[in-house]
N, C-alpha and C. Protein backbone atom coordinates (compact mmCIF):
# COMPACT_ATOMS: atom_id res chain seq x y z
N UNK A 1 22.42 1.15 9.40
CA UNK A 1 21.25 1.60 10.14
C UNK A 1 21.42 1.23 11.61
N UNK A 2 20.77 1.88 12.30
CA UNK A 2 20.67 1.81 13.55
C UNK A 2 19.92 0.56 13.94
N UNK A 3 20.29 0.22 15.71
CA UNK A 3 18.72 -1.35 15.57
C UNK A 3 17.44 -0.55 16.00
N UNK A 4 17.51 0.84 16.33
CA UNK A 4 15.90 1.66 16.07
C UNK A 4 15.09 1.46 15.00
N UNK A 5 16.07 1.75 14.46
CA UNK A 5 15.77 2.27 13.16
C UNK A 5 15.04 0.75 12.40
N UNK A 6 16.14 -0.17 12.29
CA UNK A 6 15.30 -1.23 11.84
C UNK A 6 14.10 -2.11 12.77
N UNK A 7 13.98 -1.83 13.89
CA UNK A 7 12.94 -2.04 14.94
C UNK A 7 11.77 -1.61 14.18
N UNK A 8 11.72 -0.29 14.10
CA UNK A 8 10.52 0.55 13.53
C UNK A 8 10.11 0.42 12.48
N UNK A 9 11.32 -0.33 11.43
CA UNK A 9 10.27 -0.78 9.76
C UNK A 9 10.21 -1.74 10.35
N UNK A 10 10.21 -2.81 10.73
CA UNK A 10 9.70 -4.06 11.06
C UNK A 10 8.75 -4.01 11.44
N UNK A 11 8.40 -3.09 12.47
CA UNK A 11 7.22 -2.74 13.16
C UNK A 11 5.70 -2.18 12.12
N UNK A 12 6.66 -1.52 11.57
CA UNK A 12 5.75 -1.06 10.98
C UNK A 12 4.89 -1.49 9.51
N UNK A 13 6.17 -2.49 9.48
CA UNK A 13 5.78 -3.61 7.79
C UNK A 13 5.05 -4.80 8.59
N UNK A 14 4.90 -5.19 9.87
CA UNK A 14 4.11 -6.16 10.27
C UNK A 14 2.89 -5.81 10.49
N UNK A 15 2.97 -4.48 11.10
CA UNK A 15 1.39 -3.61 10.84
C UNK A 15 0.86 -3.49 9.59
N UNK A 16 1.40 -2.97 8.98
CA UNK A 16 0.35 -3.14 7.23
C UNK A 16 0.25 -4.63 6.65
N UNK A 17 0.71 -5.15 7.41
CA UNK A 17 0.73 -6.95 6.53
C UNK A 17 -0.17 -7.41 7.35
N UNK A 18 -0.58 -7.00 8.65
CA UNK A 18 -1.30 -7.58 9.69
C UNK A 18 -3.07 -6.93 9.36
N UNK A 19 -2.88 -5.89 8.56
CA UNK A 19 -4.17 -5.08 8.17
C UNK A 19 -4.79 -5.66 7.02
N UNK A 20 -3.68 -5.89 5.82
CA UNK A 20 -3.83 -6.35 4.88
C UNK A 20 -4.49 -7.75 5.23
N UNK A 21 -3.70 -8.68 5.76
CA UNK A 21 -4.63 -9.90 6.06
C UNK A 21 -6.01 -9.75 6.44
N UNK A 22 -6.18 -9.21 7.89
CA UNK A 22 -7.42 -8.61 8.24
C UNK A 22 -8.24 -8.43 7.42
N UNK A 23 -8.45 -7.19 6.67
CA UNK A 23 -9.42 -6.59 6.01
C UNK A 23 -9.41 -7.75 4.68
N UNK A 24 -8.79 -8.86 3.87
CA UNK A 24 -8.80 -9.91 3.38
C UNK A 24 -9.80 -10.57 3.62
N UNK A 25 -9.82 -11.38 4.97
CA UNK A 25 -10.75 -12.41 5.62
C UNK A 25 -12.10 -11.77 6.11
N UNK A 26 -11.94 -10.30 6.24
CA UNK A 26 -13.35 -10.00 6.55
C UNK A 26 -13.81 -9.88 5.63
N UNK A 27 -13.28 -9.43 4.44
CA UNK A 27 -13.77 -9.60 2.80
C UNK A 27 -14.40 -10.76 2.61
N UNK A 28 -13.64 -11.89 2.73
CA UNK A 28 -13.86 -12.88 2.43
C UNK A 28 -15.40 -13.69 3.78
N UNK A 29 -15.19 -13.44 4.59
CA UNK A 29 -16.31 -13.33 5.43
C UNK A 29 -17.77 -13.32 5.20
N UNK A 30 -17.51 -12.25 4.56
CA UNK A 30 -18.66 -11.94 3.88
C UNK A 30 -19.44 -11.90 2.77
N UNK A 31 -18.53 -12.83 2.11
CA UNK A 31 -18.70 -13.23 0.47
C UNK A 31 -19.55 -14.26 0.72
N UNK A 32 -20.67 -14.30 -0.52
CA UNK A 32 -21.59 -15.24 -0.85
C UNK A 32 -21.19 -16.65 -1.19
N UNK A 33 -19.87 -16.49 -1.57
CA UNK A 33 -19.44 -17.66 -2.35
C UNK A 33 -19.53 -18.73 -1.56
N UNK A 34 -19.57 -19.94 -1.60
CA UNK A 34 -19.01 -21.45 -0.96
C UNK A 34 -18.37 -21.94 -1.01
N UNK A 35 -17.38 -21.65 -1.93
CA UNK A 35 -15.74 -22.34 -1.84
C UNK A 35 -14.84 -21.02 -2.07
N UNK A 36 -13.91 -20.99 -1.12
CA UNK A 36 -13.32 -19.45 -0.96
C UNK A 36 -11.73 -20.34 -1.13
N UNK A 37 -10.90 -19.25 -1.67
CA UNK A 37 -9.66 -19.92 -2.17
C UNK A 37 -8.78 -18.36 -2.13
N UNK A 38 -7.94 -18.24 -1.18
CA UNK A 38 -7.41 -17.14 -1.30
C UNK A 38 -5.60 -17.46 -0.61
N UNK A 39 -4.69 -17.16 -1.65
CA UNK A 39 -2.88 -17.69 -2.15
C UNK A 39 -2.92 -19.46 -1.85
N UNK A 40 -2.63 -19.84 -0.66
CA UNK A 40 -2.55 -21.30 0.01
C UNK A 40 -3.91 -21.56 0.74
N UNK A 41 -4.56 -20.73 1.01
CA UNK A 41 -5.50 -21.24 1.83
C UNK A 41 -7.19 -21.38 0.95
N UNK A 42 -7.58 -21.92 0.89
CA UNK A 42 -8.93 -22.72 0.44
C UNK A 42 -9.75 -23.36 1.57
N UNK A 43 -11.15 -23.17 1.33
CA UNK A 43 -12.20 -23.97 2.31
C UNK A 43 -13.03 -24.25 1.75
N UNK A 44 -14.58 -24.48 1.99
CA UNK A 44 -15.40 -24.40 1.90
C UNK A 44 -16.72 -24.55 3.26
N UNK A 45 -17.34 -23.63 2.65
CA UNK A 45 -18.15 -23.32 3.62
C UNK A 45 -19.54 -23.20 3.82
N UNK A 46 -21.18 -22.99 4.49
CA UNK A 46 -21.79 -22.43 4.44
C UNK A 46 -21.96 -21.07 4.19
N UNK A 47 -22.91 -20.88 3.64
CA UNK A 47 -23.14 -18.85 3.22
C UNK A 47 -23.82 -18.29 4.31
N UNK A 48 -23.69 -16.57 4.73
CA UNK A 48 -23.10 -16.15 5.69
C UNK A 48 -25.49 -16.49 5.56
N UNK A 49 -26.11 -16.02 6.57
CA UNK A 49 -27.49 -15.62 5.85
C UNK A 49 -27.83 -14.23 6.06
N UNK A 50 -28.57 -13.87 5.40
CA UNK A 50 -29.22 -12.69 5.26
C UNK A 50 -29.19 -12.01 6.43
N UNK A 51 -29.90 -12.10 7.48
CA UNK A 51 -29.93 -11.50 9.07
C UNK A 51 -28.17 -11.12 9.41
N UNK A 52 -27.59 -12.50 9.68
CA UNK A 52 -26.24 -11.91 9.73
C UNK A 52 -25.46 -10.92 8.58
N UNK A 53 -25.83 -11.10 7.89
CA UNK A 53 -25.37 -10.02 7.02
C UNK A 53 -25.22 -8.81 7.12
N UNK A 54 -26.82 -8.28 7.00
CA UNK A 54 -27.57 -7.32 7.59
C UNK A 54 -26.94 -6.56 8.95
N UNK A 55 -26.66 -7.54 10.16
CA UNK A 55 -26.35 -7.06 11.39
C UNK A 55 -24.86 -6.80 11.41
N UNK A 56 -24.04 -7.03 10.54
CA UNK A 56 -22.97 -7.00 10.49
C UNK A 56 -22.14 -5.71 9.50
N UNK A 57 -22.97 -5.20 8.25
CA UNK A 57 -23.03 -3.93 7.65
C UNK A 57 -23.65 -3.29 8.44
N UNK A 58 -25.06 -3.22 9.59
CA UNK A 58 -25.06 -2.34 10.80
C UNK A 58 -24.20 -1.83 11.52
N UNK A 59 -23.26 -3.15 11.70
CA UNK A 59 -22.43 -2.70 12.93
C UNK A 59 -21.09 -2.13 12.39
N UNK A 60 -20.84 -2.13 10.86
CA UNK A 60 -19.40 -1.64 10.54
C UNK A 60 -20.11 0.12 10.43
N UNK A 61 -21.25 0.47 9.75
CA UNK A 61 -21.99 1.46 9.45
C UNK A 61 -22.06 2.32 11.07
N UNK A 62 -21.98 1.74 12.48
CA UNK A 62 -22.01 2.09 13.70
C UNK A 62 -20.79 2.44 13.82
N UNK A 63 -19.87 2.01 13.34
CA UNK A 63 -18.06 1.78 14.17
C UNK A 63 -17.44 2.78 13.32
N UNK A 64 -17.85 3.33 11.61
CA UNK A 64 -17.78 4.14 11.32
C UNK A 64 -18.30 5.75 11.54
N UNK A 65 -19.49 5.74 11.99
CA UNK A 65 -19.94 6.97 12.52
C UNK A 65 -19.52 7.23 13.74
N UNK A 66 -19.35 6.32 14.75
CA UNK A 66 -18.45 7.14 15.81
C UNK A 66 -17.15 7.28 15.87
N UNK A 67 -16.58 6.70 14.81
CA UNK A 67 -15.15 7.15 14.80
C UNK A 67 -14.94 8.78 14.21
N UNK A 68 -15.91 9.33 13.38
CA UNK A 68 -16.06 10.12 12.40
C UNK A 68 -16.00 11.40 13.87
């Protein structure tokens, strides 16, 4: 292979691994739970409250309609 060529899967396997994490922790973000445990990493935490909740499915519900 060329070093383009392997430039561009690299590139492009750090992008879907970089999404995958992402959309993970905002999952997890927003989970009710209090002790969150996801491969090596574990915490515990306060729960998110209601208001933030709320304002935060607003604002993904916003970021989706104008992308649309």
């Amino acid at each position: 292979m060329e070093g383009g060529t392997i430039i561009a899967i690299i590139l492009a396997s750090s992008t879907a691994l970089g999404g995958l994490i992402t959309s993970c922790f905002h999952a997890m973000s927003l989970s009710r739970c209090r002790k969150l445990s996801c491969c090596c990493v574990s915490c515990d935490r306060d729960v998110v409250s209601e208001d933030v909740l709320e304002r935060d499915m607003i604002r993904e519900d916003n970021k989706e309609t104008n992308q649309s």
